[in-house]
Protein backbone atom coordinates (compact mmCIF):
# COMPACT_ATOMS: atom_id res chain seq x y z
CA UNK A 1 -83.21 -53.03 -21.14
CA UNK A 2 -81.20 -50.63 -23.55
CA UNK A 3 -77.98 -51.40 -24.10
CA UNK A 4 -74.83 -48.52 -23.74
CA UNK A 5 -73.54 -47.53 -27.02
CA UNK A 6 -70.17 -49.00 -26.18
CA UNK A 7 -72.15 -52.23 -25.55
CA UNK A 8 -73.80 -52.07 -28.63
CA UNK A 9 -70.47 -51.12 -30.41
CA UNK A 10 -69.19 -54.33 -28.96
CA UNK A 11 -71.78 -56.51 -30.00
CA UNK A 12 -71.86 -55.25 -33.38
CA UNK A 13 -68.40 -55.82 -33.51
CA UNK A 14 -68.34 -59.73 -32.45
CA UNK A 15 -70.95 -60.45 -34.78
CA UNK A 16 -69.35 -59.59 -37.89
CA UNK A 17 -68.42 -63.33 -39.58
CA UNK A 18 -65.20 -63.71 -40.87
CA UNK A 19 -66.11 -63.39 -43.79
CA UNK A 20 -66.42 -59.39 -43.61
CA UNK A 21 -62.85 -59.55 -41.52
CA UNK A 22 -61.36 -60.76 -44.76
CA UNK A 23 -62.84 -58.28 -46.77
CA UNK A 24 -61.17 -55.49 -44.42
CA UNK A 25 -58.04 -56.99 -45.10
CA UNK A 26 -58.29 -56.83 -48.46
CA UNK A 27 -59.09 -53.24 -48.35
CA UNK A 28 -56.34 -52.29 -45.77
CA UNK A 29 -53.64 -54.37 -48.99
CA UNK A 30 -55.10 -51.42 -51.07
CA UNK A 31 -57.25 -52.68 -53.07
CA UNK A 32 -60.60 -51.05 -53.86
CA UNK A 33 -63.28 -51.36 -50.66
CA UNK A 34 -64.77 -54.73 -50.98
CA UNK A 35 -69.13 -53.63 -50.55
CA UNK A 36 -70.96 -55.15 -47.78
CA UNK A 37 -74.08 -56.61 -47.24
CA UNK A 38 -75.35 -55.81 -44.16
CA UNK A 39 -78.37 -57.94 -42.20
CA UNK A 40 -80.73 -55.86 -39.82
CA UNK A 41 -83.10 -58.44 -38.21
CA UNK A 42 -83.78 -61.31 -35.10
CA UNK A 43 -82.44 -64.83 -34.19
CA UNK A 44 -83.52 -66.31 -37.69
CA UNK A 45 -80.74 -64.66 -39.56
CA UNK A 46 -78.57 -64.28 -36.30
CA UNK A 47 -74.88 -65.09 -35.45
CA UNK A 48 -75.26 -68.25 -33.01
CA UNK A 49 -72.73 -69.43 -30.86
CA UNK A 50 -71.37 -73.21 -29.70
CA UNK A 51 -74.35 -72.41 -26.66
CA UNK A 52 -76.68 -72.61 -29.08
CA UNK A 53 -75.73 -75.29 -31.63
CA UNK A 54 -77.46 -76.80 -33.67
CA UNK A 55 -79.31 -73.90 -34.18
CA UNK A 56 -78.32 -71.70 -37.43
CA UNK A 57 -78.99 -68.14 -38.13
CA UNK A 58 -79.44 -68.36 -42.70
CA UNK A 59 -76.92 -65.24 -42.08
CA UNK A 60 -74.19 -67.34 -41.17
CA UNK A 61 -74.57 -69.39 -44.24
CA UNK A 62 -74.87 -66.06 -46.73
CA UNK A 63 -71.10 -65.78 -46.91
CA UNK A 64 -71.44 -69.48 -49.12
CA UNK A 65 -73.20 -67.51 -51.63
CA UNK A 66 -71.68 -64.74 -52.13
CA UNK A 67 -68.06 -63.61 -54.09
CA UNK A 68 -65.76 -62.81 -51.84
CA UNK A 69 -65.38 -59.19 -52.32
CA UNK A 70 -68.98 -58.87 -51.00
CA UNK A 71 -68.54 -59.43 -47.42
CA UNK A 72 -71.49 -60.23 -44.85
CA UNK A 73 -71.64 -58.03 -41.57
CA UNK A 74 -74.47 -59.43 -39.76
CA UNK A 75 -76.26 -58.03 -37.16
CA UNK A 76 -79.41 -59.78 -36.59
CA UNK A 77 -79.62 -60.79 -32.93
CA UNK A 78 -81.99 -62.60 -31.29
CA UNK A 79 -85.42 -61.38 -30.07
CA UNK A 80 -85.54 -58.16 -31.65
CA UNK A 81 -88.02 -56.17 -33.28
CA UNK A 82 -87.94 -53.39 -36.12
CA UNK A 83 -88.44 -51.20 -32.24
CA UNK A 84 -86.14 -52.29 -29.92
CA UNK A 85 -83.67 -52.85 -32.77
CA UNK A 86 -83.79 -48.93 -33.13
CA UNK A 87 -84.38 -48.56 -28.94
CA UNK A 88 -81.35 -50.36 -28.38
CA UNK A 89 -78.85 -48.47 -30.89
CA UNK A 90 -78.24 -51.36 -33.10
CA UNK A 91 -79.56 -49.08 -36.27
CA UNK A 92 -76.86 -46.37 -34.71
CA UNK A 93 -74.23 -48.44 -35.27
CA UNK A 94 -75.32 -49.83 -38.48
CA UNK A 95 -75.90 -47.02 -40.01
CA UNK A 96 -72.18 -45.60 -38.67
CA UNK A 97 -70.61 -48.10 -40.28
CA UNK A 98 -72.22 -48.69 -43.53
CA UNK A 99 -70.56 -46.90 -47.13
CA UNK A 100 -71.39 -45.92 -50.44
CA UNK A 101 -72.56 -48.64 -52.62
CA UNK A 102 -73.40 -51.31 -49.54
CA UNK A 103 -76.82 -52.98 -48.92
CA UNK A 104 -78.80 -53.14 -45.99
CA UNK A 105 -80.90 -56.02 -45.73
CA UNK A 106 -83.79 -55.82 -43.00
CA UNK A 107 -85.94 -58.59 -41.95
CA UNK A 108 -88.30 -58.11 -38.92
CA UNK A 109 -91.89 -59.43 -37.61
CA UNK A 110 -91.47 -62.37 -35.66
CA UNK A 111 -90.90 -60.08 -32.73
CA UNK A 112 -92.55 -57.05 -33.77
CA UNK A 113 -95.87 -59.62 -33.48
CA UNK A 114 -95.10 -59.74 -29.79
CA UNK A 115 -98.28 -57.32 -28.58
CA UNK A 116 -98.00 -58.29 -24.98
CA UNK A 117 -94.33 -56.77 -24.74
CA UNK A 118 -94.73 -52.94 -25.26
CA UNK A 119 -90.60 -52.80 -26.01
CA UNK A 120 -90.71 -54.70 -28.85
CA UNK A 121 -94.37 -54.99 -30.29
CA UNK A 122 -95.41 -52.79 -33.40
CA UNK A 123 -98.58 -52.46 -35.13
CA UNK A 124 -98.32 -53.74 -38.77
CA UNK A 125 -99.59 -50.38 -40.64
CA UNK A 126 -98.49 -47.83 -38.68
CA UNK A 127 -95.65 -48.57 -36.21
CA UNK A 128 -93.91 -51.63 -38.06
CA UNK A 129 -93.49 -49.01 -41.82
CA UNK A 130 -92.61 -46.42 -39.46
CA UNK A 131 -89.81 -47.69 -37.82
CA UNK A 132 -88.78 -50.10 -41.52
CA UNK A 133 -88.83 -46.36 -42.69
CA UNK A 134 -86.04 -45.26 -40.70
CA UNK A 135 -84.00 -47.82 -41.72
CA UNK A 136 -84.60 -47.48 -45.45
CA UNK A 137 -83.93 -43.36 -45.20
CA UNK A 138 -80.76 -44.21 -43.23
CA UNK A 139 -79.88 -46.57 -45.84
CA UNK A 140 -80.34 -44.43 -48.53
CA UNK A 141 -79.28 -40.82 -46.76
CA UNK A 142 -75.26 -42.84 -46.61
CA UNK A 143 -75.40 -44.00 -50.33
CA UNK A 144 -76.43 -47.83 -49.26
CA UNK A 145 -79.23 -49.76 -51.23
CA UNK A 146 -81.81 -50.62 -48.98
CA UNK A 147 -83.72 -54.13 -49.25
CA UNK A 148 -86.86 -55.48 -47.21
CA UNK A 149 -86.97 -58.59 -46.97
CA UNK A 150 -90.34 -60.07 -45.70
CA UNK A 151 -89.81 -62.77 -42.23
CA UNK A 152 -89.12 -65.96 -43.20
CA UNK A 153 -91.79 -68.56 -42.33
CA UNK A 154 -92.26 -70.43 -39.28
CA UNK A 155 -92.92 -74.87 -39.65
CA UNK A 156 -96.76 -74.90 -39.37
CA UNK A 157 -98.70 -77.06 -41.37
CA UNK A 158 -103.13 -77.80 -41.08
CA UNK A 159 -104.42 -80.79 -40.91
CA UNK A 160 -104.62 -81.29 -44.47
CA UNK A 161 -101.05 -81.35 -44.78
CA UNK A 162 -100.30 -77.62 -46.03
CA UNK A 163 -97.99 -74.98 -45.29
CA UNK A 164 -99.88 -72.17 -43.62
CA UNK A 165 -98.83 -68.38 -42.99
CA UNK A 166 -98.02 -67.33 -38.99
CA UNK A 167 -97.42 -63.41 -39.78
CA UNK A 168 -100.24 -62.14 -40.04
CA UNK A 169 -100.28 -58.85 -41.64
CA UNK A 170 -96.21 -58.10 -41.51
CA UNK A 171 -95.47 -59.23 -44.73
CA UNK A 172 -98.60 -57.18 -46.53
CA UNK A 173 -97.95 -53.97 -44.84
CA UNK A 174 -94.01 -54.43 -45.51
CA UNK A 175 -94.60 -55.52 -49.36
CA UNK A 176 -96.73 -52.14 -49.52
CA UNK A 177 -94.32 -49.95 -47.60
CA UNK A 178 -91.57 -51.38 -50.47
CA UNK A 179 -94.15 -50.33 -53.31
CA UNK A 180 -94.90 -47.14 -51.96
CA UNK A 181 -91.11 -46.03 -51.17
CA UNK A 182 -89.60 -47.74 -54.04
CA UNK A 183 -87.40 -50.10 -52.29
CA UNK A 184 -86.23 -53.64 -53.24
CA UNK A 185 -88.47 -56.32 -51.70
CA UNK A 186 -87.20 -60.15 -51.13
CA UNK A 187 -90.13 -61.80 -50.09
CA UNK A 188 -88.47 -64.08 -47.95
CA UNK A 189 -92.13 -65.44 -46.29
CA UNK A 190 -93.73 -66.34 -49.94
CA UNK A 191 -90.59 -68.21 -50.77
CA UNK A 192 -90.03 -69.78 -47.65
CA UNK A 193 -93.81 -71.32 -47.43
CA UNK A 194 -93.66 -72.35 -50.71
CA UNK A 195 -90.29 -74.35 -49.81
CA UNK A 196 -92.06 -75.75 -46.80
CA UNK A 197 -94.85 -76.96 -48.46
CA UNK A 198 -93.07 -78.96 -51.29
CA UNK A 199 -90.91 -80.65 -48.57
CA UNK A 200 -94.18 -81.46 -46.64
CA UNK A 201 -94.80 -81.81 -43.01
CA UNK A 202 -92.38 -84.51 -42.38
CA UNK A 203 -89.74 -83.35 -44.86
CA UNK A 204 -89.28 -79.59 -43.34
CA UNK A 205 -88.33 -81.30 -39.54
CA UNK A 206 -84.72 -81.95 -41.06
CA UNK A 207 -84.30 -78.30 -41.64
CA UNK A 208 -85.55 -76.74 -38.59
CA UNK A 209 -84.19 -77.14 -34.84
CA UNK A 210 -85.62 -80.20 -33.69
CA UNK A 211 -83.47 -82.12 -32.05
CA UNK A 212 -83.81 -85.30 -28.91
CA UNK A 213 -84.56 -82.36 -26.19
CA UNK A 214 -86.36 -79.76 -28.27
CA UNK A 215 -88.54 -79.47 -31.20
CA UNK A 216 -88.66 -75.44 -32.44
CA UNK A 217 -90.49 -74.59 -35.39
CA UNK A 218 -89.25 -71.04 -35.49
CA UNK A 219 -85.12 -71.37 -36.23
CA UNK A 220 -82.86 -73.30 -38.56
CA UNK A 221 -80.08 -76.15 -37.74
CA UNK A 222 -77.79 -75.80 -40.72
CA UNK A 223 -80.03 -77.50 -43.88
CA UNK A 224 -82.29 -75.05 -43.20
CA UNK A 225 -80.00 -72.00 -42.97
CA UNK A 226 -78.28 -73.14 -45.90
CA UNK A 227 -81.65 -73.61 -47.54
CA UNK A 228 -82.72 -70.20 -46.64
CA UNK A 229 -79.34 -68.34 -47.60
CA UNK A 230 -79.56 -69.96 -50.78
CA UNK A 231 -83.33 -68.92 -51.23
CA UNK A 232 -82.29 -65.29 -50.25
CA UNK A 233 -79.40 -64.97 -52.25
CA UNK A 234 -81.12 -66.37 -55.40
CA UNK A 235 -84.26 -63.94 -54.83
CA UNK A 236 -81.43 -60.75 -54.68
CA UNK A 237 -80.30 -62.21 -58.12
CA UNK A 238 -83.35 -62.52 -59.35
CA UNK A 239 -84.74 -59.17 -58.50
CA UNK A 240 -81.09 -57.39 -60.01
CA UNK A 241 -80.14 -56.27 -56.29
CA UNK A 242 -76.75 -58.52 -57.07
CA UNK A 243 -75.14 -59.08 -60.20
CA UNK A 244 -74.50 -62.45 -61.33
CA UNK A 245 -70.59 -61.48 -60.53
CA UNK A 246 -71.55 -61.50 -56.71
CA UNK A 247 -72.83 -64.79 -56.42
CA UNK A 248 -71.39 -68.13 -55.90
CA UNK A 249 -72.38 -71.62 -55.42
CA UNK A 250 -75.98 -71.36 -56.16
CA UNK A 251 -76.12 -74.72 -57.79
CA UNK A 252 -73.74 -76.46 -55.45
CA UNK A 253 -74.46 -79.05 -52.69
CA UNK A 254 -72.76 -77.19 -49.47
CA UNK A 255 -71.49 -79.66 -46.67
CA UNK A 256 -73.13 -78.33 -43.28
CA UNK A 257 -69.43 -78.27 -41.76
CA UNK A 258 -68.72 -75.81 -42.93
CA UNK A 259 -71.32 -73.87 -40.54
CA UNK A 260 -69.44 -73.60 -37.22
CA UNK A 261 -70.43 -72.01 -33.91
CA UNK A 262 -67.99 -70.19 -31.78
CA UNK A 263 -67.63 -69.90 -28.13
CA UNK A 264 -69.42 -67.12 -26.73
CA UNK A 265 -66.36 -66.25 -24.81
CA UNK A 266 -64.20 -66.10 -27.06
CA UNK A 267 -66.18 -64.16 -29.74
């Protein structure tokens, strides 16, 4: 069901980490507008809440990474596709709050692979770079640097031990739609298998959401958000979407309290 835009406002609103709050405040002492990265994408990157603990969006560990006049305004949310992320209004309100000289970082497939569910399913080649299309021009038509970012991999391994791919075509059609329109591309799903298969079978359980009651091989508990932020914010180095001057900690072990989940009700 599409949300109102004043619901979507409101979300949008409550998912914004702290860390962007503190960049407003900086720029309401007068001081020049901190940039924001911005995150476009489902419950892997997502905002989660004391509901939903341990489970870890790598979003909410991106603000360990970064300075701190580049703020993190993250609104992934779980379930949604490069579709229903437009449907909904979410784009809307991304794209009315973003400024010149911010980046919009959009990951999406694990949703958009979703072919029985007409409201969110998108075919690779056509309907998946259509809709990634709208958010790169919207990026681009407000003076924001748009990135794709290919979806990070789920934990499945063959019976030989290796890491194998679960997306299909996604990440193919996205690398080409970054070639063709000249956009930054962090291949988050190349990276990410290649982490999973040098921690192995065993190794990778520690960094996704298994727990006594549960054992999900789609989202992070906090090792593997960190893990992922890490791998993300390295990769934007890398590829010269973030100067060395925006990033922080790469090298440095980061204790997993510092991830924290807030109440739902209060958020």
């Amino acid at each position: 069901m599409s949300l109102s835009r004043r619901q979507v406002a409101a979300a949008a609103v409550t998912s914004i980490p702290l860390a962007f709050a503190a960049a407003q405040t900086a720029q309401a002492g007068g001081h020049r507008r901190p940039r924001s990265l911005y995150i476009a994408g489902d419950s892997t990157a997502a905002q989660k809440y004391a509901d939903a603990a341990p489970e870890t969006g790598w979003g909410m560990a991106l603000p360990f990474f970064l300075s701190g006049d580049l703020g993190v305004a993250n609104h992934a949310v779980n379930g949604r596709s490069s579709k229903s992320f437009v449907d909904e209004g979410r784009l809307d309100v991304v794209l009315g709050a973003i400024r010149p000289g911010d980046f919009l970082l959009i990951q999406f497939a694990h949703n958009d692979e979703k072919d029985e569910d007409p409201t969110r399913y998108t075919e690779p080649w056509t309907t998946y770079q259509r809709y990634l299309r709208m958010y790169v021009d919207g990026a681009r038509a407000r003076g924001a640097r748009p990135v794709l970012a290919t979806p990070v991999e789920r934990r499945r391994f063959d019976a030989e031990g290796d890491a194998v791919p679960s997306h299909g075509e996604y990440p193919a059609a996205m690398r080409a739609l970054a070639r063709r329109e000249g956009v930054a591309l962090l291949d988050a799903q190349a990276l990410s298998l290649a982490l999973w298969q040098r921690l192995g079978a065993e190794g990778t359980k520690a960094y996704f959401n298994w727990t006594a009651t549960e054992q999900d091989n789609t989202h992070f508990n906090p090792p593997g958000a960190i893990a992922v932020a890490r791998l993300v914010t390295r990769e934007l180095l890398r590829g010269r979407v973030l100067a060395h001057r925006d990033v922080r900690r790469l090298d440095e072990e980061i204790p997993e309290s510092w991830i924290s989940w807030p109440d739902p009700a209060t958020a």
